[in-house]
Protein backbone atom coordinates (compact mmCIF):
# COMPACT_ATOMS: atom_id res chain seq x y z
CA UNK A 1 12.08 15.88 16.23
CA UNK A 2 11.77 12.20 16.89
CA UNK A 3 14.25 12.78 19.77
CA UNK A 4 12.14 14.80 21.46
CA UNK A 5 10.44 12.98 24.24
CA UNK A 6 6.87 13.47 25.10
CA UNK A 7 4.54 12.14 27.68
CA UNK A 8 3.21 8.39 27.05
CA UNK A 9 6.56 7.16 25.39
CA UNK A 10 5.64 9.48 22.52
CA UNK A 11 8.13 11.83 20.81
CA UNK A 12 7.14 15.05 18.63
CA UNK A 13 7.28 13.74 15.68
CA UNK A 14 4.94 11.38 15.86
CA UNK A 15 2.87 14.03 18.12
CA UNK A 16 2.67 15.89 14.94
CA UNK A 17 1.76 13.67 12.65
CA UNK A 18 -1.05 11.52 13.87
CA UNK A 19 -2.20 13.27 16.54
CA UNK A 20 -2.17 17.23 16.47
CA UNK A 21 -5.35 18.50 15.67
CA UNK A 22 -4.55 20.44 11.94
CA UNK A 23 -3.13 23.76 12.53
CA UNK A 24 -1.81 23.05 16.49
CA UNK A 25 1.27 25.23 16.39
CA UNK A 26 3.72 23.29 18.27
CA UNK A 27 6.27 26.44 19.86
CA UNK A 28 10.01 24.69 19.81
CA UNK A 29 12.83 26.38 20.98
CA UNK A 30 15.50 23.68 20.01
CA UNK A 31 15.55 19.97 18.24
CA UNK A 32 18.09 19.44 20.84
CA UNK A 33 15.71 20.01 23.70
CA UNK A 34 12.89 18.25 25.01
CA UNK A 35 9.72 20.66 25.01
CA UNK A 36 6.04 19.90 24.64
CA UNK A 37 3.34 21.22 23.14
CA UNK A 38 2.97 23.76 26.13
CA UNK A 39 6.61 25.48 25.75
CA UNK A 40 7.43 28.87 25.32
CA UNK A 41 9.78 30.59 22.07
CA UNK A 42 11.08 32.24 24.31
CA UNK A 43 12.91 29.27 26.51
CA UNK A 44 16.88 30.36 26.63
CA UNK A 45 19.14 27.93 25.12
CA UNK A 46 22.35 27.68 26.09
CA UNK A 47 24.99 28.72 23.31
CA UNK A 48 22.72 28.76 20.96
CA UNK A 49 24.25 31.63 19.07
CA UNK A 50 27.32 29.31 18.67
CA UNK A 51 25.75 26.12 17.49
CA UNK A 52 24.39 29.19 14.59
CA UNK A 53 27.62 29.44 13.50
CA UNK A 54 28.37 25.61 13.15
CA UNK A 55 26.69 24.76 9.69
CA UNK A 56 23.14 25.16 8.40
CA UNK A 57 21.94 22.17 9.48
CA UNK A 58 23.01 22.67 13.40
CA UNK A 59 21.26 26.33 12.96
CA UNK A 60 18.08 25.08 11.89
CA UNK A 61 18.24 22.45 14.66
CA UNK A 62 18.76 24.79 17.34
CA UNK A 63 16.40 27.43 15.43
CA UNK A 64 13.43 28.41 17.42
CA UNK A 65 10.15 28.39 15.87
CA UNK A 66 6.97 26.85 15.20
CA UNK A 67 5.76 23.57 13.78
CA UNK A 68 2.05 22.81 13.03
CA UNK A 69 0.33 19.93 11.39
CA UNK A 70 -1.45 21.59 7.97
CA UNK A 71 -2.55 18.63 5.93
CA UNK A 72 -3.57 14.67 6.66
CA UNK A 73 -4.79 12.56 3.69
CA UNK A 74 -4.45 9.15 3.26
CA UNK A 75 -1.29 7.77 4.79
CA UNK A 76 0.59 11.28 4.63
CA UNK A 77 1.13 14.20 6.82
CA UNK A 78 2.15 17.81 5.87
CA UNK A 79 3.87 19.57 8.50
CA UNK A 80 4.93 23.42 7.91
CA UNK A 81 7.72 25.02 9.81
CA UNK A 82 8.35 28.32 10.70
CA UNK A 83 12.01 28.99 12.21
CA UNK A 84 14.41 31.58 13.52
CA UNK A 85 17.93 30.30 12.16
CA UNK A 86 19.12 34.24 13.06
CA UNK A 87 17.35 34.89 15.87
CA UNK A 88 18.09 34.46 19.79
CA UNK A 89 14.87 32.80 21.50
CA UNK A 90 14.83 36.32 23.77
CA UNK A 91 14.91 38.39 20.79
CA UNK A 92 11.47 37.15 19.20
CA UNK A 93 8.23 38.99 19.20
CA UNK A 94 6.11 35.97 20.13
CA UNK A 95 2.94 37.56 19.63
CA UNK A 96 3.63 38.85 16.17
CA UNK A 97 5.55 35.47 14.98
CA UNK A 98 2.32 33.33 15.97
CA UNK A 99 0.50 36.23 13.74
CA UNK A 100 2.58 35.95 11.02
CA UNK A 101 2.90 31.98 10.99
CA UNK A 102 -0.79 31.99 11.13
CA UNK A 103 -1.04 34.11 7.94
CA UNK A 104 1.46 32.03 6.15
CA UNK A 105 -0.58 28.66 6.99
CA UNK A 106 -3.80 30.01 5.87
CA UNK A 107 -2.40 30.93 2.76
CA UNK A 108 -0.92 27.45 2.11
CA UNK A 109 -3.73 25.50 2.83
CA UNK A 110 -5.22 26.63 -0.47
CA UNK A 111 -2.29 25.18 -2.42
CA UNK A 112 -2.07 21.94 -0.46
CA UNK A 113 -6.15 20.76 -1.21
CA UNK A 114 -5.52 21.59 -4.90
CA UNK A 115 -1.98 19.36 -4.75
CA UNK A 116 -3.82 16.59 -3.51
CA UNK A 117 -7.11 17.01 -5.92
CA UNK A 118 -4.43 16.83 -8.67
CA UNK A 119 -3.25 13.44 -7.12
CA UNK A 120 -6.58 12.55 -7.02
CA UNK A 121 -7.22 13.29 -10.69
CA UNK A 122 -3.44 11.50 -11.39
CA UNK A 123 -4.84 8.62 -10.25
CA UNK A 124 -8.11 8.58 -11.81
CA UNK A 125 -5.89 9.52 -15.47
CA UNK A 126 -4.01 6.09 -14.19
CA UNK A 127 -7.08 4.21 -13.48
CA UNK A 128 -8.16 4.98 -17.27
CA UNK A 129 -4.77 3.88 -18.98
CA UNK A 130 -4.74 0.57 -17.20
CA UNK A 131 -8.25 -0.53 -18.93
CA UNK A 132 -7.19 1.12 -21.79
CA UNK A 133 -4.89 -1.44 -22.09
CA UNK A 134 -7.42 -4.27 -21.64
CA UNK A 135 -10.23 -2.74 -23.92
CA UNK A 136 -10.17 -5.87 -26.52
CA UNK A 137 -12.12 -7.66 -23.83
CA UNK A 138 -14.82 -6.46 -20.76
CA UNK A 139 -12.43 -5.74 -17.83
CA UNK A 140 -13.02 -4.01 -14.39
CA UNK A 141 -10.69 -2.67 -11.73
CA UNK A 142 -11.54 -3.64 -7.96
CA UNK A 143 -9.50 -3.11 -4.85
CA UNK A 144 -8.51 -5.72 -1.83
CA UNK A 145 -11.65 -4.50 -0.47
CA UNK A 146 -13.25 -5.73 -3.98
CA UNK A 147 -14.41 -1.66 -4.11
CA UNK A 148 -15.09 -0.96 -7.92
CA UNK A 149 -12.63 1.79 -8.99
CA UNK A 150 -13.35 1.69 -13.03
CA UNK A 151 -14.79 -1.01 -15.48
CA UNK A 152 -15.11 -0.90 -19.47
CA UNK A 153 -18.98 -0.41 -20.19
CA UNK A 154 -19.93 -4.37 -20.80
CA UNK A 155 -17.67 -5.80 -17.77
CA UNK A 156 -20.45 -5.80 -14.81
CA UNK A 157 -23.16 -7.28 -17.44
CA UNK A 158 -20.54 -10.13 -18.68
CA UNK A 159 -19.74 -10.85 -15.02
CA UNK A 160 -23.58 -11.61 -14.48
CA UNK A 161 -24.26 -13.55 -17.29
CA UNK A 162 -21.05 -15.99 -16.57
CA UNK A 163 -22.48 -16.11 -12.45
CA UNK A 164 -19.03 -14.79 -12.01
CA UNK A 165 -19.75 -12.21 -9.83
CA UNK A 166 -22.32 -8.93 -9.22
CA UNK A 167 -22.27 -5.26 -8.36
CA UNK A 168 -23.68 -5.17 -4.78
CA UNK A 169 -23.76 -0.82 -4.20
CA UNK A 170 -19.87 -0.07 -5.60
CA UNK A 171 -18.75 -3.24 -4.31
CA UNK A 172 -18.21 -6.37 -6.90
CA UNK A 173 -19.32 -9.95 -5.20
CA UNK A 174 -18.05 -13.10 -6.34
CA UNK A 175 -20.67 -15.81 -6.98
CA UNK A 176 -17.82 -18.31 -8.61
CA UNK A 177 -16.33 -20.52 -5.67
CA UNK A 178 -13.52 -20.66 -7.47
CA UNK A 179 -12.76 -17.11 -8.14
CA UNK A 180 -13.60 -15.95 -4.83
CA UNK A 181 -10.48 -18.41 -3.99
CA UNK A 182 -8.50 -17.27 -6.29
CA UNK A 183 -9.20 -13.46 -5.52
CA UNK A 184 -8.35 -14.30 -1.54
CA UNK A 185 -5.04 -16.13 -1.76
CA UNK A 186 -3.62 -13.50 -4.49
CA UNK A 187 -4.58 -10.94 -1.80
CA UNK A 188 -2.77 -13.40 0.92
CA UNK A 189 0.09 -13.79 -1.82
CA UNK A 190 0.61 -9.61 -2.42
CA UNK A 191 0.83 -8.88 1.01
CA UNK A 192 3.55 -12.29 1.78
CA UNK A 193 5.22 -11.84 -2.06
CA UNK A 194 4.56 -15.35 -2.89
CA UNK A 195 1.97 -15.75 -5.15
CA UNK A 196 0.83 -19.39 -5.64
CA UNK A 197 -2.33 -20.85 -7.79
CA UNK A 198 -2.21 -24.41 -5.74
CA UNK A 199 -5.06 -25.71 -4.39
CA UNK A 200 -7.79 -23.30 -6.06
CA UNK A 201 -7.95 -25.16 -9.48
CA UNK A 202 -6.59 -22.19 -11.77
CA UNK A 203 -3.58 -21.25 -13.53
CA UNK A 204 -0.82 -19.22 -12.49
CA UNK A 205 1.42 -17.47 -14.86
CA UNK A 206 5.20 -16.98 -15.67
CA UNK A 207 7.22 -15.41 -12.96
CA UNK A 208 8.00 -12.30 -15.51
CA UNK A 209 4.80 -11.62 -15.90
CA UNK A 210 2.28 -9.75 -13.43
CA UNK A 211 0.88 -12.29 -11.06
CA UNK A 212 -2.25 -13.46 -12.13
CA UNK A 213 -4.92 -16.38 -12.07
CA UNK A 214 -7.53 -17.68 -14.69
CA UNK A 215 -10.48 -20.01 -14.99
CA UNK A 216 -11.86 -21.27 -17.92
CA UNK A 217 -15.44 -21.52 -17.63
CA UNK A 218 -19.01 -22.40 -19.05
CA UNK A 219 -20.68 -19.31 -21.10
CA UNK A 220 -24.26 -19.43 -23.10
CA UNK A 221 -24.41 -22.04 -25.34
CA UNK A 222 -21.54 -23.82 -23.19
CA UNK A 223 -19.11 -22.11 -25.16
CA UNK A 224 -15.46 -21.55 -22.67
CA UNK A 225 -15.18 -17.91 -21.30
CA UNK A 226 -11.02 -17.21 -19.86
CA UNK A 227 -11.98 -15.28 -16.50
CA UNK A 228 -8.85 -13.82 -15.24
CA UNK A 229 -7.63 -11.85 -12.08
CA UNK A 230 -4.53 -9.71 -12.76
CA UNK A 231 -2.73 -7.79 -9.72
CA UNK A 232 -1.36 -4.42 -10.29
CA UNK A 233 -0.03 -1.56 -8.01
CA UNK A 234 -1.92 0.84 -6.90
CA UNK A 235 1.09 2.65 -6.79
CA UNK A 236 4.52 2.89 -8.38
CA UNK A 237 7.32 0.77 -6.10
CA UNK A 238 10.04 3.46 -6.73
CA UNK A 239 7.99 5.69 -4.26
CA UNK A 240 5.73 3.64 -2.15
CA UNK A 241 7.66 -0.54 -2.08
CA UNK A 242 4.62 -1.80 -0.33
CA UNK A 243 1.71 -0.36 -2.29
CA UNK A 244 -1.79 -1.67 -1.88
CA UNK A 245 -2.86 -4.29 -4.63
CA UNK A 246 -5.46 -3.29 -7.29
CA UNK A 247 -6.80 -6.25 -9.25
CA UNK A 248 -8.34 -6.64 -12.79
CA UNK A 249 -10.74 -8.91 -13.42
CA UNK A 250 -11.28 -9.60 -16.96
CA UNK A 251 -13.50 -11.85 -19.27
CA UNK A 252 -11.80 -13.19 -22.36
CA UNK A 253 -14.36 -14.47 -25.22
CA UNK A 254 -13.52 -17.66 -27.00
CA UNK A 255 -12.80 -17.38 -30.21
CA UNK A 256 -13.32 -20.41 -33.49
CA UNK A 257 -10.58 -23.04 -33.48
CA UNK A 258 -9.05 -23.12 -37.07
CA UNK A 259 -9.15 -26.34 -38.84
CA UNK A 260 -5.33 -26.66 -37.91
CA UNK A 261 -6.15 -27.81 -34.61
CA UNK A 262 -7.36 -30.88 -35.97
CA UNK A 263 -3.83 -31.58 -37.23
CA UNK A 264 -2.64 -31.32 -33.82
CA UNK A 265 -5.56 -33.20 -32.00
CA UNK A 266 -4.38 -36.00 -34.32
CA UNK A 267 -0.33 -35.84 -33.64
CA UNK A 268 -0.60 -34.70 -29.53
CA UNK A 269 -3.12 -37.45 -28.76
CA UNK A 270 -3.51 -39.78 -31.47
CA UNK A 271 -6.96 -39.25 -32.48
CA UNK A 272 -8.47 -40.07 -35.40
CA UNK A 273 -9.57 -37.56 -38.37
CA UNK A 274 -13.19 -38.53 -37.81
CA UNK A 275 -12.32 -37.89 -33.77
CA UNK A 276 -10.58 -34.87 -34.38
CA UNK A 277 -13.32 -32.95 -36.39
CA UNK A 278 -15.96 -34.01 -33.84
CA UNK A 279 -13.80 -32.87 -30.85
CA UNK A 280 -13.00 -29.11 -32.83
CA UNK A 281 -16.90 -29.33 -34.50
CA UNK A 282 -18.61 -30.01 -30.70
CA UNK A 283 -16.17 -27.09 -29.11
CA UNK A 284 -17.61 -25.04 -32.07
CA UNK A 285 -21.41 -25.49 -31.36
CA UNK A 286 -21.24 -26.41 -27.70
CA UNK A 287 -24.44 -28.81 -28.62
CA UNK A 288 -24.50 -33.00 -29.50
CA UNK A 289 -27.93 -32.18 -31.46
CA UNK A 290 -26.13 -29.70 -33.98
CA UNK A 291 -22.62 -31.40 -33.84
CA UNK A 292 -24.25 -34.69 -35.38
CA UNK A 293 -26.27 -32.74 -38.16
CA UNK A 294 -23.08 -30.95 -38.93
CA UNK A 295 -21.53 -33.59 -39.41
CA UNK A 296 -23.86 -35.80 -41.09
CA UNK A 297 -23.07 -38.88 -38.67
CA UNK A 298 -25.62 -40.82 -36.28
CA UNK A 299 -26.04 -39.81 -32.29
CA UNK A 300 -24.31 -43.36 -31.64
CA UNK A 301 -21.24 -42.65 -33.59
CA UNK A 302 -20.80 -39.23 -32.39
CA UNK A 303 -21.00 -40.80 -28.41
CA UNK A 304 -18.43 -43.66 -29.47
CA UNK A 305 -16.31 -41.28 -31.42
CA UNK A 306 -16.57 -39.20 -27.69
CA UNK A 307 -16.09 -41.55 -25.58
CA UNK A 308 -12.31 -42.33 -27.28
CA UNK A 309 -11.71 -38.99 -27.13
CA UNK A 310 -12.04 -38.78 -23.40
CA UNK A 311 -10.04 -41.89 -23.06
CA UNK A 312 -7.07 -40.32 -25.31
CA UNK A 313 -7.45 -36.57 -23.87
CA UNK A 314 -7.55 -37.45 -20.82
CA UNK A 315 -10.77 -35.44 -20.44
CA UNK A 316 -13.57 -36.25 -18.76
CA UNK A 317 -16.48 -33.53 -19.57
CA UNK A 318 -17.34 -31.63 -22.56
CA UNK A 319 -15.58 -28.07 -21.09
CA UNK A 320 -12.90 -29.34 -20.73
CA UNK A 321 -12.88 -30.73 -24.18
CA UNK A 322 -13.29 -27.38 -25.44
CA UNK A 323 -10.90 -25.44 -22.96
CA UNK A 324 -8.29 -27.98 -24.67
CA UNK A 325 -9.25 -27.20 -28.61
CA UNK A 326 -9.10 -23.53 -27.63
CA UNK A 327 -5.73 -24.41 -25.20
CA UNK A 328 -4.24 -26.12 -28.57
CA UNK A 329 -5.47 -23.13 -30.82
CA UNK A 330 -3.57 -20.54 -29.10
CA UNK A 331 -6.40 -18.99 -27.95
CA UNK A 332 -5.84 -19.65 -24.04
């Protein structure tokens, strides 16, 4: 049908499928002809009970019939067809085929809204088995359009607390700078299939793994939260290669350095024992005041003890202190 010319450069394909009103019944005599919406079954065609005899496909294309648009949702069109394969154009009842193909598409209609409220439900049954997945930590699913299409109960509250973002009607906003970035170039990156963390200070992961960003952050108590954006399709490649992106945002609680880490603290950077267990003790209580009593050691020794840290780190703030003891524990 897309060889069928129309007025406006259009052919009657595309006529069909974007703009027929649902239910227009299109009257074709022949794919091989040109005829618009205003022709007749009844147009002769000439040999057309030879090009019957050819093969099936050259009978339906020279079939008369009718062709109406019966469904529209999302990006996809159902068109149903009603065709003559048998039958000379002159030999039709036109009055009683438009009767009968009218019947037909009001009984189909039925069975097309239930197919797509069982996509519908498909894809909610999808939604659920991707946080399943993710349920060891508060996680919610947004769109490119940061819509909210599922979250695990704690995610929204978590988000808050961290000033990561907040629910604004069923759309998530991004109060981290940082994020936000992050969020918009792995939006830029689905769309141009290069996905690249440079320039918005996160981390990107292995190529065999989904692309992804992360932060590590400041929580209560200035204990590190991992805030990660994960991209996943909306839609299985096999069927649709340029699906939309979904995205899951997730919050990943830190978790107590062993004692081990002291061990390596001491053989990665050359600290001391007495450097070490302040470094893993003040990632562990996120406070100076209760590192010190812990430790049983004076405010001055705990800041000189710090201050070589930093230099041998490389470090320059406490976070990043502890997003290293948890980076060396195998917990980010």
């Amino acid at each position: 049908m897309a060889q069928i010319e129309m007025e406006g450069g259009r052919n009657a394909f595309e006529f069909l499928l974007t703009e027929a009103s649902l239910f227009y019944p299109y009257c074709k005599t022949s794919l091989d002809r040109s005829n618009g919406p205003g022709s007749q079954i009844g147009q002769p065609i000439a040999g057309s009970r030879d090009m019957v005899q050819a093969t099936p496909n050259d009978a339906l294309r020279s079939a008369p019939g009718l062709i109406c648009p019966v469904n529209r949702a999302n990006d996809t069109a159902t068109l149903f067809a009603f065709l003559f394969p048998d039958e000379a154009p002159d030999a039709i009842d036109t009055v009683s085929a438009t009767e009968t193909f009218q019947t037909i598409v009001n009984l189909l209609v039925p069975a097309l809204d239930l197919h797509q409220r069982l996509v519908r439900e498909r894809r909610d049954n999808r939604l659920t088995k991707m946080l399943l997945a993710s349920m060891d930590s508060p996680g919610i699913l947004i769109d490119q359009h940061r819509d909210i299409l599922a979250q695990t109960p704690s995610a929204l509250e978590c988000l808050k607390k961290l000033n990561v973002a907040k629910p604004q009607g069923n759309t998530l906003v991004f109060q981290n700078p940082q994020i936000e970035a992050g969020f918009r170039q792995l939006c830029e990156s689905w769309f141009s299939g290069n996905v690249d963390a440079s320039g918005v200070g996160m981390e990107e992961t292995r190529e065999s793994e989904p692309p992804s960003l992360s932060l590590c952050i400041s929580g209560p108590n200035n204990f590190p939260r991992r805030v990660s954006i994960e991209v996943v399709s909306s839609r299985s490649r096999e069927t649709a290669p340029v699906a939309d992106p979904w995205f899951v945002l997730r919050v990943f609680e830190s978790v107590e350095p062993n004692r081990h880490v002291e061990t390596l603290l001491q053989e990665e950077f050359d600290l001391s024992q007495s450097e070490a267990r302040l470094a893993r003790e003040l990632t562990l209580t996120g406070s100076m005041h209760d590192t010190v009593t812990r430790l049983g050691i004076t405010r001055n020794t705990a800041k000189t003890h710090l201050r070589r840290i930093f230099e041998k780190t490389g470090v320059n703030t406490q976070l990043q202190l502890a997003r290293l003891v948890h980076k060396l524990s195998g917990l980010f």
